[in-house]
C-alpha atoms as a PDB file:
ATOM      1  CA  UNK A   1      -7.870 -13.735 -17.879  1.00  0.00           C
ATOM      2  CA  UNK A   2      -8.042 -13.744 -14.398  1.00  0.00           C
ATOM      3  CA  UNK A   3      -8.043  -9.559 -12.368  1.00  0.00           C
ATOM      4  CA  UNK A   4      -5.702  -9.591  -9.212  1.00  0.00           C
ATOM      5  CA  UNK A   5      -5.099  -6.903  -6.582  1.00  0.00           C
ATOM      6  CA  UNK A   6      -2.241  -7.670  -4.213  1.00  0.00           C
ATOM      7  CA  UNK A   7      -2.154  -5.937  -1.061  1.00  0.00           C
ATOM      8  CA  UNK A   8       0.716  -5.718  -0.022  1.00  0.00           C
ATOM      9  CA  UNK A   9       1.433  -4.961   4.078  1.00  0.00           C
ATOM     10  CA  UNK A  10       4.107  -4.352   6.183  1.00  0.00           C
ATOM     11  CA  UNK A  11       5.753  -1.132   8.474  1.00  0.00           C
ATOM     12  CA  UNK A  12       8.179   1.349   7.277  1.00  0.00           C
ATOM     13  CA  UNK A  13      11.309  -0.320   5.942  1.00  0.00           C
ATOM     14  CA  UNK A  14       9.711  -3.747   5.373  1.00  0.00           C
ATOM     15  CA  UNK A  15      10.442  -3.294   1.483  1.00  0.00           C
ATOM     16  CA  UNK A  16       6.635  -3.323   0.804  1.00  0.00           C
ATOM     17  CA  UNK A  17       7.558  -1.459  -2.313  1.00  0.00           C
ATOM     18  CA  UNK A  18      10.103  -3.364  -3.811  1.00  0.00           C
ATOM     19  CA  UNK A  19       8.514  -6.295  -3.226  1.00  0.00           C
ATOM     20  CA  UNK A  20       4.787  -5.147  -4.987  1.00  0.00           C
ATOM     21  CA  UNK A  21       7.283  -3.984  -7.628  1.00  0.00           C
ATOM     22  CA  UNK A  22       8.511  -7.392  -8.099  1.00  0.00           C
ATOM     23  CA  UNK A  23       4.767  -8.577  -8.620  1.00  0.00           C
ATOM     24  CA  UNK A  24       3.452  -5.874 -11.193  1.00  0.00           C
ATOM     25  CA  UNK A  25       4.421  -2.432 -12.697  1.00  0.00           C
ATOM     26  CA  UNK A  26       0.890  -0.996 -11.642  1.00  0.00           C
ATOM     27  CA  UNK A  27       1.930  -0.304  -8.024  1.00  0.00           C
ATOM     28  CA  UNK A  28      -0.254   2.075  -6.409  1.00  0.00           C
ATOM     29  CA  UNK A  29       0.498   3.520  -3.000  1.00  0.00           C
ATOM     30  CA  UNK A  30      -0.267   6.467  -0.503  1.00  0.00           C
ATOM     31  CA  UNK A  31       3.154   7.833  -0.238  1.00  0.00           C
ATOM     32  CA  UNK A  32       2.945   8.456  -4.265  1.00  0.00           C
ATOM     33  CA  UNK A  33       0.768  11.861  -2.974  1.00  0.00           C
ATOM     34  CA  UNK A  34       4.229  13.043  -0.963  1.00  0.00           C
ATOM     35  CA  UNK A  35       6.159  12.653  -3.954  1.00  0.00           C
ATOM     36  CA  UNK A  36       6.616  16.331  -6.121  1.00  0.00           C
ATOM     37  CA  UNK A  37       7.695  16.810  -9.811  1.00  0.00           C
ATOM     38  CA  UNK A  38      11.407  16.377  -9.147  1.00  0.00           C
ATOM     39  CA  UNK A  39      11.005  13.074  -7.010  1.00  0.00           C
ATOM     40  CA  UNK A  40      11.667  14.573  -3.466  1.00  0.00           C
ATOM     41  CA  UNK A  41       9.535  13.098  -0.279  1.00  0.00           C
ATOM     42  CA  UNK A  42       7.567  15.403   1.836  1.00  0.00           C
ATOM     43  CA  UNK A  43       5.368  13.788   4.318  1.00  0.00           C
ATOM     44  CA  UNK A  44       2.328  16.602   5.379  1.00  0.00           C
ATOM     45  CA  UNK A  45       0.375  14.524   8.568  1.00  0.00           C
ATOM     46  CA  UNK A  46      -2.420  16.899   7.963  1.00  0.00           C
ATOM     47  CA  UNK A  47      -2.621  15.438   3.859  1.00  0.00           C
ATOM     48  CA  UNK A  48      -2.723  11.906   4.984  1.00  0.00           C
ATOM     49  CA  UNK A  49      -6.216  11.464   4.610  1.00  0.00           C
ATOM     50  CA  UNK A  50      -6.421  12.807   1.462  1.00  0.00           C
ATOM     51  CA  UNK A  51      -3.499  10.967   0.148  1.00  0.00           C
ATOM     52  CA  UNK A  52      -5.204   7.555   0.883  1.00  0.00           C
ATOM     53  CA  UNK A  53      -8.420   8.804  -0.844  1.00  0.00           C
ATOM     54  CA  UNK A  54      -6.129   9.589  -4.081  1.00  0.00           C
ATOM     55  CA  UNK A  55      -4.424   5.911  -3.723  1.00  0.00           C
ATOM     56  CA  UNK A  56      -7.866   4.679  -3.813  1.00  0.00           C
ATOM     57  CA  UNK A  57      -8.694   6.495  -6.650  1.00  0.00           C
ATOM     58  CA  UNK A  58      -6.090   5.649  -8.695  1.00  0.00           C
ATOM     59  CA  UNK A  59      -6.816   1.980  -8.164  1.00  0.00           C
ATOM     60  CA  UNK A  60     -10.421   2.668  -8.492  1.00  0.00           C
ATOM     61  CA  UNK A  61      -9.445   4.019 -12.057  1.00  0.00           C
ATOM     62  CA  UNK A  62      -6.991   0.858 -13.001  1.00  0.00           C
ATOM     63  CA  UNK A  63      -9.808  -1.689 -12.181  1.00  0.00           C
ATOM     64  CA  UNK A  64     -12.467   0.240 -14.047  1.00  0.00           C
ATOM     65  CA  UNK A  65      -9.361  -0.210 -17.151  1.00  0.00           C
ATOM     66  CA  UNK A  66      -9.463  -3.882 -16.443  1.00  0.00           C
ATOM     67  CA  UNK A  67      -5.479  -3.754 -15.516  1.00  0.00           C
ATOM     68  CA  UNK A  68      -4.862  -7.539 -14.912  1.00  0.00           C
ATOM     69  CA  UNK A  69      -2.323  -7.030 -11.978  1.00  0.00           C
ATOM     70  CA  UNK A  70      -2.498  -4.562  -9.384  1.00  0.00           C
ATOM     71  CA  UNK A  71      -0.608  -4.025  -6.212  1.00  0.00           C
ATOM     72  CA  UNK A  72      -1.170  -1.230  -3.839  1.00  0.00           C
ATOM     73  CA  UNK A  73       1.233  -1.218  -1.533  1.00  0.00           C
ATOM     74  CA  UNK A  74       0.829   0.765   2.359  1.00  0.00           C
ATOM     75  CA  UNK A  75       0.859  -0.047   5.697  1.00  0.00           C
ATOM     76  CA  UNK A  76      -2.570  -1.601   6.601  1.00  0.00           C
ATOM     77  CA  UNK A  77      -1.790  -1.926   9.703  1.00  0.00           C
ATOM     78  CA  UNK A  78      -5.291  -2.984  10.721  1.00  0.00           C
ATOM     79  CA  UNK A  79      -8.044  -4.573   8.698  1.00  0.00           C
ATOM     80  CA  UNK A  80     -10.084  -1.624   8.370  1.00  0.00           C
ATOM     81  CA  UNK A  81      -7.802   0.261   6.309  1.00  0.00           C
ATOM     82  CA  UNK A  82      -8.205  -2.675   3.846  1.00  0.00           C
ATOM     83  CA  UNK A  83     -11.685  -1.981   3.361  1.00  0.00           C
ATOM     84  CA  UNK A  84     -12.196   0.046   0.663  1.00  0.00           C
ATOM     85  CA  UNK A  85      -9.404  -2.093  -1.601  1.00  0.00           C
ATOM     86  CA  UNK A  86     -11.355  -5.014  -0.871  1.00  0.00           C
ATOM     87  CA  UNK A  87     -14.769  -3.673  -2.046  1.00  0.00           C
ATOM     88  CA  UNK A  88     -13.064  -2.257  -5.201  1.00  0.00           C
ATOM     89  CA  UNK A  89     -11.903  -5.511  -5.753  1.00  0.00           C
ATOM     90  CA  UNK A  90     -15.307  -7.070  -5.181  1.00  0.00           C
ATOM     91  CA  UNK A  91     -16.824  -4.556  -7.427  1.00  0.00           C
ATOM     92  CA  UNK A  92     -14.806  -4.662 -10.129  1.00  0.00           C
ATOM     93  CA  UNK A  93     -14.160  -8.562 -10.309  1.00  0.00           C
ATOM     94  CA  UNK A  94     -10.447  -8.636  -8.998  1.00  0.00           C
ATOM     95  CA  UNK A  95      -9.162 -12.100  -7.107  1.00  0.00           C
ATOM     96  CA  UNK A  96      -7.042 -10.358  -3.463  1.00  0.00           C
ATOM     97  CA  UNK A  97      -3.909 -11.774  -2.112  1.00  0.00           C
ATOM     98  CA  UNK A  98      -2.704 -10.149   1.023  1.00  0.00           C
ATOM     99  CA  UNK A  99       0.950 -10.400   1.384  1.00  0.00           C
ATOM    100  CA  UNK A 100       2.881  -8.979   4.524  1.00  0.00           C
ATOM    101  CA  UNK A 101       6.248  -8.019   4.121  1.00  0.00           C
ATOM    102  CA  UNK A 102       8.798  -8.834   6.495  1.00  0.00           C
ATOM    103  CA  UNK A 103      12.196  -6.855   7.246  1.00  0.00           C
ATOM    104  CA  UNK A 104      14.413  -9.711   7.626  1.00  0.00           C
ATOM    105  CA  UNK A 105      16.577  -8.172   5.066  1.00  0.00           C
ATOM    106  CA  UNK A 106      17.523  -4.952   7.343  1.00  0.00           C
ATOM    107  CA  UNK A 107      15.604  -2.747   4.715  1.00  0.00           C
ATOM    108  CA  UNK A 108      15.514   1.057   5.525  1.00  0.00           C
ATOM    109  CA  UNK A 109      12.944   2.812   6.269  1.00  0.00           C
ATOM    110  CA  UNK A 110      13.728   5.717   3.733  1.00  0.00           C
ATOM    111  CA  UNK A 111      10.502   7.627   4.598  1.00  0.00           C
ATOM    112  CA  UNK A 112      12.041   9.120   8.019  1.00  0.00           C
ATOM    113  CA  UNK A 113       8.947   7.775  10.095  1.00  0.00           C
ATOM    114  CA  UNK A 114      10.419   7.946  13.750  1.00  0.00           C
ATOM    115  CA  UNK A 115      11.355   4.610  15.150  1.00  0.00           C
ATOM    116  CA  UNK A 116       8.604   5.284  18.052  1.00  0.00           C
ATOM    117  CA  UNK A 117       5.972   5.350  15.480  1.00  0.00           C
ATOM    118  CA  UNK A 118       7.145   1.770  14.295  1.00  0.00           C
ATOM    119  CA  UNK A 119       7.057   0.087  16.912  1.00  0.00           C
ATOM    120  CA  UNK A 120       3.312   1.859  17.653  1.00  0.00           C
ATOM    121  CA  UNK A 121       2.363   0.350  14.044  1.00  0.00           C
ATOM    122  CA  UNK A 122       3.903  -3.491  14.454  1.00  0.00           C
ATOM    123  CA  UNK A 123       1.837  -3.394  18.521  1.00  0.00           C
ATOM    124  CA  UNK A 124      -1.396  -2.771  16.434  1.00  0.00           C
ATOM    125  CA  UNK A 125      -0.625  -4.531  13.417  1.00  0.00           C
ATOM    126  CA  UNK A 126      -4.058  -7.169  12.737  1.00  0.00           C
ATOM    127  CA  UNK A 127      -3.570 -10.621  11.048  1.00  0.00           C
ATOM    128  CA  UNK A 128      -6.141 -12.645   9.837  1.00  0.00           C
ATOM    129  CA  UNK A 129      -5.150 -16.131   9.512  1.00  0.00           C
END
């Protein structure tokens, strides 16, 4: 049977999540760290870096358990950020699909991130064609 990762891209309100949700149940993403036992949302800037590393991990862990489908699901605004997904995928014998999520739906962007900040993501936001 054939290992995917999607990677699934898009800004705040996009409906990134929904969407990866749509493709798999193993949905892995950075926000998950800002999440506490009763379900509440509490972006820390300072944690960011650290909540990436623990997305990575987790995925790290679901490819070494040979989980056919896999979705992890953040902004990626820029190749780079792709990077370590990729080399996971690479390592561990995964096919990628990048998918970029478009909000022509009028999602919300339930995470609070200022609209400022947006429109800073979608003027650096890299496409490889």
């Amino acid at each position: 049977m054939e290992k995917i990762l999607y990677i699934v891209r898009g800004v705040p309100g996009s409906g990134k999540s929904t969407f990866a949700r749509q493709l798999t149940s193993n949905v892995f993403e950075a926000d998950q760290y800002f999440i506490d036992n009763e379900g509440n949302y509490n972006f820390i800037p300072s944690e960011i870096k650290n909540a990436h590393a623990e997305c990575q991990d987790d995925v790290k862990s679901a490819m070494s358990s040979s989980i056919p489908k896999i979705a992890v699901s953040n902004t990626f605004t820029q190749e780079w950020e792709m990077n370590p997904y990729l080399e996971l995928a690479k390592q561990f014998g995964y096919v990628v699909f990048t998918v970029i999520v478009e909000n022509r739906h009028g999602g919300k962007n339930v995470h609070g991130v200022p609209e400022e900040k947006i429109e800073l993501m979608k003027n650096r936001f890299e496409i490889k064609l």
